[in-house]
C-alpha atoms as a PDB file:
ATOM      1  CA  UNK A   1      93.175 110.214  73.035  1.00  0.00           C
ATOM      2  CA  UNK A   2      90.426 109.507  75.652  1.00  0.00           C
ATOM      3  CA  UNK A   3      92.106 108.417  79.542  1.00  0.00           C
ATOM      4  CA  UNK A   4      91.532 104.815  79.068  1.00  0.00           C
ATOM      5  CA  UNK A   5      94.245 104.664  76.365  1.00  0.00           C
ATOM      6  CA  UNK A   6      97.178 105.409  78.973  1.00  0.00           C
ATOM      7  CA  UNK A   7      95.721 102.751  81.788  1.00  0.00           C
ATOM      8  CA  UNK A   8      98.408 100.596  80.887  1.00  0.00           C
ATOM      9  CA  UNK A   9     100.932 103.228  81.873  1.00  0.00           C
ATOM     10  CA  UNK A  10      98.955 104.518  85.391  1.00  0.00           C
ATOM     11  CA  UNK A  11      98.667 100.515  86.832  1.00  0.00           C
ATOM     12  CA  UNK A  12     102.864 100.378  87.497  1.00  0.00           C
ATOM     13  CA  UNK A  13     103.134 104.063  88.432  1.00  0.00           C
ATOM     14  CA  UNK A  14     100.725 103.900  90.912  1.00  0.00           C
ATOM     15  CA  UNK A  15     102.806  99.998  91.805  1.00  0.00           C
ATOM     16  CA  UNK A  16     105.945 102.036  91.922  1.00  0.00           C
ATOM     17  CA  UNK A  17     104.370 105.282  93.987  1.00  0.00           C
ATOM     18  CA  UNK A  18     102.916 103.213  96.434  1.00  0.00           C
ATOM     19  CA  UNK A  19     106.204 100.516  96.329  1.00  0.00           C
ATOM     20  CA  UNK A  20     108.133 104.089  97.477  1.00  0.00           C
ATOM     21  CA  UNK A  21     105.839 105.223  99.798  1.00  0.00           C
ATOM     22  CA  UNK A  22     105.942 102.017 101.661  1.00  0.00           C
ATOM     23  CA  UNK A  23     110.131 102.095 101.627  1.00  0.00           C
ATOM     24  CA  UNK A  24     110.252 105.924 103.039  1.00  0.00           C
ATOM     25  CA  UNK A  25     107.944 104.757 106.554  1.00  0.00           C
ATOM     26  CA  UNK A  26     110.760 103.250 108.744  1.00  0.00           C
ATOM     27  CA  UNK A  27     109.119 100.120 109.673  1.00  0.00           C
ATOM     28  CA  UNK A  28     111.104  96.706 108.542  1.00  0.00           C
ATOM     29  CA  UNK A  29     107.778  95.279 107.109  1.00  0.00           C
ATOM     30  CA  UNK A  30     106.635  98.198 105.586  1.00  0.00           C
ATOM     31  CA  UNK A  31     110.090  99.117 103.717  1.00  0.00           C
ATOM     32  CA  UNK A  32     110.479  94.956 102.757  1.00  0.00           C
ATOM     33  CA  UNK A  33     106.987  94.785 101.481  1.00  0.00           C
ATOM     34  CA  UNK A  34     107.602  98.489 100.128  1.00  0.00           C
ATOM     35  CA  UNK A  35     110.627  97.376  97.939  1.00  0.00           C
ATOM     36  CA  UNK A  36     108.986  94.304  96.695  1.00  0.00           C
ATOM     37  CA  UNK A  37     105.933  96.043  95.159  1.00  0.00           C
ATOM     38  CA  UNK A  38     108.397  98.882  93.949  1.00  0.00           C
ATOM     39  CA  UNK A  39     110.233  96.014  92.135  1.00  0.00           C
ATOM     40  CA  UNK A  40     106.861  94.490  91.128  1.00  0.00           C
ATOM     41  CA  UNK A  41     105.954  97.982  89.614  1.00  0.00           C
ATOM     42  CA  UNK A  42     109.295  98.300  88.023  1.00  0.00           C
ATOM     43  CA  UNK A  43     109.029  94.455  86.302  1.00  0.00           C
ATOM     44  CA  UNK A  44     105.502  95.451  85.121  1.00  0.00           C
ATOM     45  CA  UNK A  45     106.530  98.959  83.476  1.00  0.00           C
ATOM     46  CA  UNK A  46     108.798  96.778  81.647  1.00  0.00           C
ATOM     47  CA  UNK A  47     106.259  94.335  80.609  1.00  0.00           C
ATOM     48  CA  UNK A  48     104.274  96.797  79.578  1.00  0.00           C
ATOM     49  CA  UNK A  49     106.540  98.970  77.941  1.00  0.00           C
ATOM     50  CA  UNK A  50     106.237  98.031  74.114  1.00  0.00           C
ATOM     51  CA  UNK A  51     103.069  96.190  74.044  1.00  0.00           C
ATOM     52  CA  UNK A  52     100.406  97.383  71.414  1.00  0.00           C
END
């Protein structure tokens, strides 16, 4: 159970932690490009969901 076993589950947190981050500063470039790599972390979680 060594850390490099759950790398597949830290990539799209840290996508959707940053993705929210991004939203929550109230800039209109920041909170598009914000929800975009939220999404992006979101579609990637459920890529990566089942995979062995």
């Amino acid at each position: 159970m060594a850390l490099t076993d759950y790398l597949d589950e830290a990539e799209p947190a840290a996508l959707v932690l940053v993705g929210l981050v991004l939203i929550v500063i109230p800039e209109p470039a920041t909170t598009t490009l914000g929800a975009g790599i939220f999404l992006l972390g979101l579609a990637y979680m459920a890529y990566e969901w089942n995979r062995p």
